[in-house]
Protein backbone atom coordinates (compact mmCIF):
# COMPACT_ATOMS: atom_id res chain seq x y z
CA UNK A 1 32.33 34.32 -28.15
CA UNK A 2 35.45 36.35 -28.79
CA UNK A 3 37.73 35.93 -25.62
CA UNK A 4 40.69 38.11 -24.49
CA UNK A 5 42.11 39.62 -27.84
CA UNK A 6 45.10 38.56 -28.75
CA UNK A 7 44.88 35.71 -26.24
CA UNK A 8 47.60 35.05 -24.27
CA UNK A 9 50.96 34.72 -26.18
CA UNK A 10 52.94 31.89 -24.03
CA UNK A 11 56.58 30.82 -24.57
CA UNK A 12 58.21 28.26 -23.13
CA UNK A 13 61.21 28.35 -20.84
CA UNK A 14 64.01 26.06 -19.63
CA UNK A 15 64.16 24.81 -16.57
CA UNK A 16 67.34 26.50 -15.73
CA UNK A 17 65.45 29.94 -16.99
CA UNK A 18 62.85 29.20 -14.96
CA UNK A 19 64.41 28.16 -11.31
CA UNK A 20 67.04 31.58 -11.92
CA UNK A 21 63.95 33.86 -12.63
CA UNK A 22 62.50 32.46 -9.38
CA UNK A 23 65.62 32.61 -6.95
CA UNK A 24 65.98 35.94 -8.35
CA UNK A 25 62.23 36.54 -7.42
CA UNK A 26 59.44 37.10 -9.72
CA UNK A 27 58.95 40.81 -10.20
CA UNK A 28 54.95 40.09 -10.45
CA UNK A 29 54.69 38.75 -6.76
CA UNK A 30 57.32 41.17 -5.58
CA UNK A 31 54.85 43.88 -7.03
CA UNK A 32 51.95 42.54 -5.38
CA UNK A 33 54.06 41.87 -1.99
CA UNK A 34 53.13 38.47 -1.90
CA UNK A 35 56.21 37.36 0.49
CA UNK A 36 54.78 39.90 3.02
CA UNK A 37 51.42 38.25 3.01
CA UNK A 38 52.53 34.38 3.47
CA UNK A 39 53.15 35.95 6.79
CA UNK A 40 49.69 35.93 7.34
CA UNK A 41 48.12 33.51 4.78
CA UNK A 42 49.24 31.30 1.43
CA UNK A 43 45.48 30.01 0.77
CA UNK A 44 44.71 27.00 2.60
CA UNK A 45 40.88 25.47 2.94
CA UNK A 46 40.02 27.93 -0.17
CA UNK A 47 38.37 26.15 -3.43
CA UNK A 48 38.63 28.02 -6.57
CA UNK A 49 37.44 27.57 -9.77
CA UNK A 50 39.01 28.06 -12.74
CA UNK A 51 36.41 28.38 -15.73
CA UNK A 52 38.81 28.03 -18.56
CA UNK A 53 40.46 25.33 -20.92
CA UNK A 54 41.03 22.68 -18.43
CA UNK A 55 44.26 22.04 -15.88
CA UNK A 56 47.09 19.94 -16.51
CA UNK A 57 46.69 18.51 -13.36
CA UNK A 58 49.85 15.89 -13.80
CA UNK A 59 52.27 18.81 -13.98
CA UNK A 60 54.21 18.32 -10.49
CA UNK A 61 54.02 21.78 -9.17
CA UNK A 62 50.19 22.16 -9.63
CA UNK A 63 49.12 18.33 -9.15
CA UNK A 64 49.40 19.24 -4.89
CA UNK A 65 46.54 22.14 -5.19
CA UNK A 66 44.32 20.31 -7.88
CA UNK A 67 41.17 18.80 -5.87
CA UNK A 68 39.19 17.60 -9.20
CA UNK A 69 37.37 19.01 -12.25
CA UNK A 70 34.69 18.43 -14.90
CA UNK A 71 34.28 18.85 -18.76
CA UNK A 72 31.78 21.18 -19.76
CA UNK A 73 32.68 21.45 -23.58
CA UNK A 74 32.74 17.94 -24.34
CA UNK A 75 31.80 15.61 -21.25
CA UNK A 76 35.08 14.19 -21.32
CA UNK A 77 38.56 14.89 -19.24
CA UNK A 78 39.27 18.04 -17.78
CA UNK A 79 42.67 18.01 -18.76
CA UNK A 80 43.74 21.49 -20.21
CA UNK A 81 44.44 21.09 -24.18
CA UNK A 82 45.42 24.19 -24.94
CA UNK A 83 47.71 25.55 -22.26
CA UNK A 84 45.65 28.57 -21.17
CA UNK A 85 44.00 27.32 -18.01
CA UNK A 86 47.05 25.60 -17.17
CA UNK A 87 48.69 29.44 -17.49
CA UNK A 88 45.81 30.87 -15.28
CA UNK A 89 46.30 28.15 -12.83
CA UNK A 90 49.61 28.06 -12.05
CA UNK A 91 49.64 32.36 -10.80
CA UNK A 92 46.82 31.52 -8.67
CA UNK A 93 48.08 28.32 -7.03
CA UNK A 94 51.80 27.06 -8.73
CA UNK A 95 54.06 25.70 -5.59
CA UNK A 96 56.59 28.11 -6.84
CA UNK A 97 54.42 30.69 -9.11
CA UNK A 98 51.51 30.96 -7.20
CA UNK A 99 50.50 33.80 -5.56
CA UNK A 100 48.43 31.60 -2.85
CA UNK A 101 50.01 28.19 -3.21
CA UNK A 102 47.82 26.35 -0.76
CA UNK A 103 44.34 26.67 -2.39
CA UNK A 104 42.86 24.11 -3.87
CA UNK A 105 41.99 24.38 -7.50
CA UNK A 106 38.94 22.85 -9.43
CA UNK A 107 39.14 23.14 -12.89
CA UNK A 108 35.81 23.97 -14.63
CA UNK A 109 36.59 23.62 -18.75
CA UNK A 110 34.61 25.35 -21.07
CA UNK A 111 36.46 24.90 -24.00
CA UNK A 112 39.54 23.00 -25.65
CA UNK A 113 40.97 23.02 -29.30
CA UNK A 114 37.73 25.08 -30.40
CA UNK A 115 36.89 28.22 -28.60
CA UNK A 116 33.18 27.97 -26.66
CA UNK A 117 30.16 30.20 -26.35
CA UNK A 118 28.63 32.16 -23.66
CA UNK A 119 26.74 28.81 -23.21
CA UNK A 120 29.38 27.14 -22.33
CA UNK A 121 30.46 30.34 -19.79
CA UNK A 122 27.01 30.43 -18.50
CA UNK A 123 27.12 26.26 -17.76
CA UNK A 124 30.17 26.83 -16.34
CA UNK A 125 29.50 29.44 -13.61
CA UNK A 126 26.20 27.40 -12.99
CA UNK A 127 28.13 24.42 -12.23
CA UNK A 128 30.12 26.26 -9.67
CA UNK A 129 26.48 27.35 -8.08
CA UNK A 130 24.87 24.09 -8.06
CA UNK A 131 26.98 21.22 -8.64
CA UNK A 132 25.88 17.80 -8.38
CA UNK A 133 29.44 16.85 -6.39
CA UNK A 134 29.03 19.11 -3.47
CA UNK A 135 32.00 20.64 -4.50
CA UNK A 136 31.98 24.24 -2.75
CA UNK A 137 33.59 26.88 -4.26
CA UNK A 138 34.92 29.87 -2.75
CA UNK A 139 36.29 32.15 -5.44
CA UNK A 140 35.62 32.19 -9.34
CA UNK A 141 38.27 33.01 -11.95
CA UNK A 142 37.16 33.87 -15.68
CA UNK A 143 40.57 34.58 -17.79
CA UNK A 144 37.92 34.78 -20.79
CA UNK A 145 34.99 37.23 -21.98
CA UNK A 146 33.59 38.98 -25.00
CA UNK A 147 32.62 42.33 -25.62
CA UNK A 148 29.44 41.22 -26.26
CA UNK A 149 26.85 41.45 -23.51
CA UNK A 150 25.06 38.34 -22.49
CA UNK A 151 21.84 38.35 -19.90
CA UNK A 152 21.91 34.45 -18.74
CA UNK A 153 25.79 35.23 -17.61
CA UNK A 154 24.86 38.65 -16.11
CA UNK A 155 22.12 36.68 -14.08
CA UNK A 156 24.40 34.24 -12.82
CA UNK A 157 27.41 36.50 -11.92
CA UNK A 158 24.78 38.38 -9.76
CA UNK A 159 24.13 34.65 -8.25
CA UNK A 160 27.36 33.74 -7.31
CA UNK A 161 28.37 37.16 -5.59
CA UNK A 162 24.76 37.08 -3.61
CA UNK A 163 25.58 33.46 -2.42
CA UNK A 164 28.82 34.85 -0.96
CA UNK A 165 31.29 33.79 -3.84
CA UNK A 166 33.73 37.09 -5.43
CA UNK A 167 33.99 36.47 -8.97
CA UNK A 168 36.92 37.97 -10.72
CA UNK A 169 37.24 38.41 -14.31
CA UNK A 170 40.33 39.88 -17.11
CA UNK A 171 39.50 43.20 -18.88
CA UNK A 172 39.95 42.41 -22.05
CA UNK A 173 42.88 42.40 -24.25
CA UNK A 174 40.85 44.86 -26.76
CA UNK A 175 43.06 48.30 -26.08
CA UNK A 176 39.36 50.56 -25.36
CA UNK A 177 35.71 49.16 -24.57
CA UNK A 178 33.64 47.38 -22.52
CA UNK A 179 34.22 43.47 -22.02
CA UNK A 180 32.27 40.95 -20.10
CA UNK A 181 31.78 39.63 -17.72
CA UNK A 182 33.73 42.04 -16.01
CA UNK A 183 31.82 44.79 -17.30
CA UNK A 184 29.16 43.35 -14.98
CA UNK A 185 28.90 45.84 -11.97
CA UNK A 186 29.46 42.87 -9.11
CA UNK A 187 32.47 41.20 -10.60
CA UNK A 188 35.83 42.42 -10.27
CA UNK A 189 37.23 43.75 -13.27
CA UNK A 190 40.96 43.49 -13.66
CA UNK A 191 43.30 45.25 -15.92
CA UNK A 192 47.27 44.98 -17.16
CA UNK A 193 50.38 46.47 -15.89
CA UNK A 194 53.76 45.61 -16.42
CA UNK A 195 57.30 46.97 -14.89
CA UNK A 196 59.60 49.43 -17.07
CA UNK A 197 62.87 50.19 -15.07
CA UNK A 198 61.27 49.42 -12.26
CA UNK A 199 58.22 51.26 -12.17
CA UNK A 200 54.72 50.01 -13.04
CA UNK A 201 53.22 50.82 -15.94
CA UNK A 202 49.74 50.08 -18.05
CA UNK A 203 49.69 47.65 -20.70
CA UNK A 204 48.93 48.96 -23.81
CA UNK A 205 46.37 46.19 -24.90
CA UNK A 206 44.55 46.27 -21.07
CA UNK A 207 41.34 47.48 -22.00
CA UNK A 208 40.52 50.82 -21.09
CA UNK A 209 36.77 51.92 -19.73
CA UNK A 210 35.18 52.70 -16.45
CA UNK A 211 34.27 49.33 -14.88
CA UNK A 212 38.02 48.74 -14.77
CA UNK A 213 38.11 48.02 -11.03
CA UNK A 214 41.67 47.11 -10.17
CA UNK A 215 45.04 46.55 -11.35
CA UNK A 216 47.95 43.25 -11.56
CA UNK A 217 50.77 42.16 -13.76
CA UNK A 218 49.92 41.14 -16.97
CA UNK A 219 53.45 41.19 -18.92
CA UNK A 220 56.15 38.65 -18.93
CA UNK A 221 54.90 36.42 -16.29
CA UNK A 222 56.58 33.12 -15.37
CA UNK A 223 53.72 30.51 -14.84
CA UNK A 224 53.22 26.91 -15.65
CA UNK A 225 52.75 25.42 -19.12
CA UNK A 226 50.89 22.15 -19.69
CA UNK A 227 52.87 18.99 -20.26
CA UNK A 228 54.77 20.07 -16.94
CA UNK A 229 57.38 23.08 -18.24
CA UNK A 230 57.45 26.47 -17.28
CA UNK A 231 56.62 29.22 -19.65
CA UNK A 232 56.02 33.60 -19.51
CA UNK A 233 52.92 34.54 -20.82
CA UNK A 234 50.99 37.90 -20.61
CA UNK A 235 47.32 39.66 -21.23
CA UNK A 236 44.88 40.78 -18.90
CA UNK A 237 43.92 36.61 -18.36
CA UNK A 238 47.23 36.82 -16.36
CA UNK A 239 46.35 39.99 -14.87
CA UNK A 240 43.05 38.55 -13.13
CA UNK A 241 44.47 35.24 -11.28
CA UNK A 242 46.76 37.69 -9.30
CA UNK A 243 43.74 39.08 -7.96
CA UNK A 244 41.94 35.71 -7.23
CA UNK A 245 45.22 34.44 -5.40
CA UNK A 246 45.48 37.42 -3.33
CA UNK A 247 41.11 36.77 -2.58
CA UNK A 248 41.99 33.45 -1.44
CA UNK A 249 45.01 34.66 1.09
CA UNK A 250 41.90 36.86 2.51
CA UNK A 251 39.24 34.00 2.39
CA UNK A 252 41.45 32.23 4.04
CA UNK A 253 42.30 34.37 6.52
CA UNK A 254 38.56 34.89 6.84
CA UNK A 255 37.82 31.00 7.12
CA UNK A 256 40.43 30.46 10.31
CA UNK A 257 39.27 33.54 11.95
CA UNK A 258 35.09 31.90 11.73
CA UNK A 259 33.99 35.24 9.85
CA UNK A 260 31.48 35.06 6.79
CA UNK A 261 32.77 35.71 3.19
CA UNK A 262 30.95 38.80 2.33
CA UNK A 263 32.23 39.42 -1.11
CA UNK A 264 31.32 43.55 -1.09
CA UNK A 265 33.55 43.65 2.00
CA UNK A 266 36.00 41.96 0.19
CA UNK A 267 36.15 44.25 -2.44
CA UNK A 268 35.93 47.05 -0.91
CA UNK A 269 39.26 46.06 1.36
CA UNK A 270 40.72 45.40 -2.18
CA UNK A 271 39.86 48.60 -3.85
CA UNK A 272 40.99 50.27 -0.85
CA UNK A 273 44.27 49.44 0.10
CA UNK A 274 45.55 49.29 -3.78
CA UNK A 275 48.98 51.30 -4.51
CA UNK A 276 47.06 54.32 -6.39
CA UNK A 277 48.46 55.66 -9.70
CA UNK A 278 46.40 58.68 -9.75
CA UNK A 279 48.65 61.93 -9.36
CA UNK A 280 48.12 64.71 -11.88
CA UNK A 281 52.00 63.87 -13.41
CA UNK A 282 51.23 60.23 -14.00
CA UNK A 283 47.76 61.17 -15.55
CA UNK A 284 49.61 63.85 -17.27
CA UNK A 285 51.81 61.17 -18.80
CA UNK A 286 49.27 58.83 -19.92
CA UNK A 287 47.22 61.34 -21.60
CA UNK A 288 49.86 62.03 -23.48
CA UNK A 289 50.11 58.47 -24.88
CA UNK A 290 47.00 56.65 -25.00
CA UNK A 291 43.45 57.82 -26.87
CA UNK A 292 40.28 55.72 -24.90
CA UNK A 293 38.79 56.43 -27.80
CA UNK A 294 35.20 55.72 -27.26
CA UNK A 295 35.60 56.76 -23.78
CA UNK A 296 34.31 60.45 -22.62
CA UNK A 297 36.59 61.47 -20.19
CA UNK A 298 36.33 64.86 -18.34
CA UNK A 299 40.07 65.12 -16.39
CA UNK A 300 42.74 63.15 -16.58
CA UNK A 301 42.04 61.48 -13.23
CA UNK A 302 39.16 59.80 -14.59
CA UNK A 303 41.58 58.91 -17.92
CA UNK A 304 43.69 56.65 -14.63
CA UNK A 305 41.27 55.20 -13.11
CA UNK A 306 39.76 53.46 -16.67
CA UNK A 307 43.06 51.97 -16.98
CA UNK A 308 44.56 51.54 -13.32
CA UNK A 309 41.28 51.22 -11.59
CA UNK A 310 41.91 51.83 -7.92
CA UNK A 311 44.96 50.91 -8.52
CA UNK A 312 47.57 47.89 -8.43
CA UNK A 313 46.40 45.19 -5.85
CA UNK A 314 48.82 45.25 -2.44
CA UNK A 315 48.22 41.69 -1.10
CA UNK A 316 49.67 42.17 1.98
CA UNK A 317 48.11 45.87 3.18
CA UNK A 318 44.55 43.72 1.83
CA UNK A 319 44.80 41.17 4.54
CA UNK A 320 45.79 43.64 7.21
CA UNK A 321 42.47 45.56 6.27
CA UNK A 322 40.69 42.44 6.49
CA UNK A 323 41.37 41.83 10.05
């Protein structure tokens, strides 16, 4: 299985780089007005799984939020080897990077030093169903995918979002096309933007197509690299554990208030309250610069929402609309 192409390109930073970048505040949760939202929620009592290469779950600003894992690629340690889950992990739940900071993370690995299958997807998001730990898990992240289409993972996508669990997947790093699983029509499909001069803009490699559902950063983004550093990274498998941090501040929310996690309402609230990059100049504007290619596009409205979506998540009007 081919996942997000090219992956995601991580460099390491000093420490110094890293603690000014965050005193200056990262411009991905300022986008996302994540400060806002602590007001009302950082994550607590919410599980999440992260199907992926493993955790580093010694690295001191993740090992608080790690609850446990298991090794679906080779029965062994769920200890990230390549750096990638580690990445995805640390937006969702990093004591300094995360967007919710208080959720618990279980790390489901599907692959290490040799890139898996959609068998080892498919065991993964079964795991998360019907574990033999009693582990429950209240949000999915898959920072991984294919273009190729795959029934066995459509079936069990459908699963998890009928037992009450939003799954959340990257785009694809492909430029045009359909990738999956968040092609599938259930999971939330989430593409790349990045700031220029202070405005938001789409990535150029964020897939483009019509099952796009919403937007986060995906371009130089401070997270945490395995061995205990800090690195940036980018690619729509940074793009997609915005969204799943922001789910968790809402399920959450949900959880202390004694409601039931209805994933469509979820989304919906999501899709809803996103900052929409839709007017007929910004459409204009992209038109001018990108070719979908395989896409048939009527207006240039439609060309925006295959690469915005709804538009770029707003964590903290998506709790408000919650309650």
């Amino acid at each position: 299985m081919g996942r997000n192409q090219p992956e995601i390109c991580i460099k390491s930073v000093s420490l110094d780089d890293a603690i000014e970048r965050i005193n200056r505040g990262l411009w991905n949760l300022k986008a996302v007005n994540v400060e806002e939202a602590h007001r009302l929620s950082c994550g607590g009592e919410v599980t999440i799984a992260v199907i992926d290469s493993g955790v580093d779950y010694n690295h001191p600003s993740l090992s608080p939020s790690y609850k446990g894992g298991v090794d679906l690629s080779e029965g062994g340690d769920p200890l990230d080897t390549k750096g990638h889950g580690t990445f995805v992990a640390g937006i969702i739940a990093g004591e300094m990077t995360g967007v919710a900071p208080r959720a618990k993370i279980y790390s489901v690995k599907v692959y290490s030093s040799e890139e898996g299958g959609y068998t080892d997807l498919n065991l993964g998001i079964e795991w998360c169903l019907d574990n033999d730990e009693g582990v429950k898990i209240d949000i999915i992240n898959i920072s991984l995918g294919s273009p190729e289409y795959w029934g066995l993972v459509d079936l069990n996508c459908s699963r998890a979002v009928s037992k009450g669990i939003p799954v959340v997947a990257a785009a694809g790093n492909n430029y045009s096309g359909a990738f999956f699983p968040s092609s599938h029509q259930k999971v939330i499909s989430v593409a790349a933007v990045k700031e220029d001069d202070g405005a938001l803009e789409h990535c150029d490699y964020s897939n483009l197509w019509p099952t796009v559902d919403i937007s986060a950063p995906g371009d130089e983004i401070l997270s945490l690299e395995k061995g205990g550093g800090y690195c940036l990274g980018g690619g729509t498998s940074a793009a997609a554990p915005h969204i799943t941090g922001v789910l968790a501040l809402g399920v959450s929310l949900l959880k202390k208030a004694g409601k039931d996690i209805d994933p469509e309402h979820i989304s919906k609230c999501l899709m809803r309250t996103a900052l929409r990059l839709r007017d007929d100049n910004e459409a204009k504007y992209l038109s001018s610069r990108y070719d979908p290619g395989k896409l048939i596009l009527r207006s240039k409205r439609k060309l925006a929402r295959c690469m915005f979506g709804r538009g770029i998540v707003q964590a903290d009007k998506f709790l408000q609309a919650l309650l």
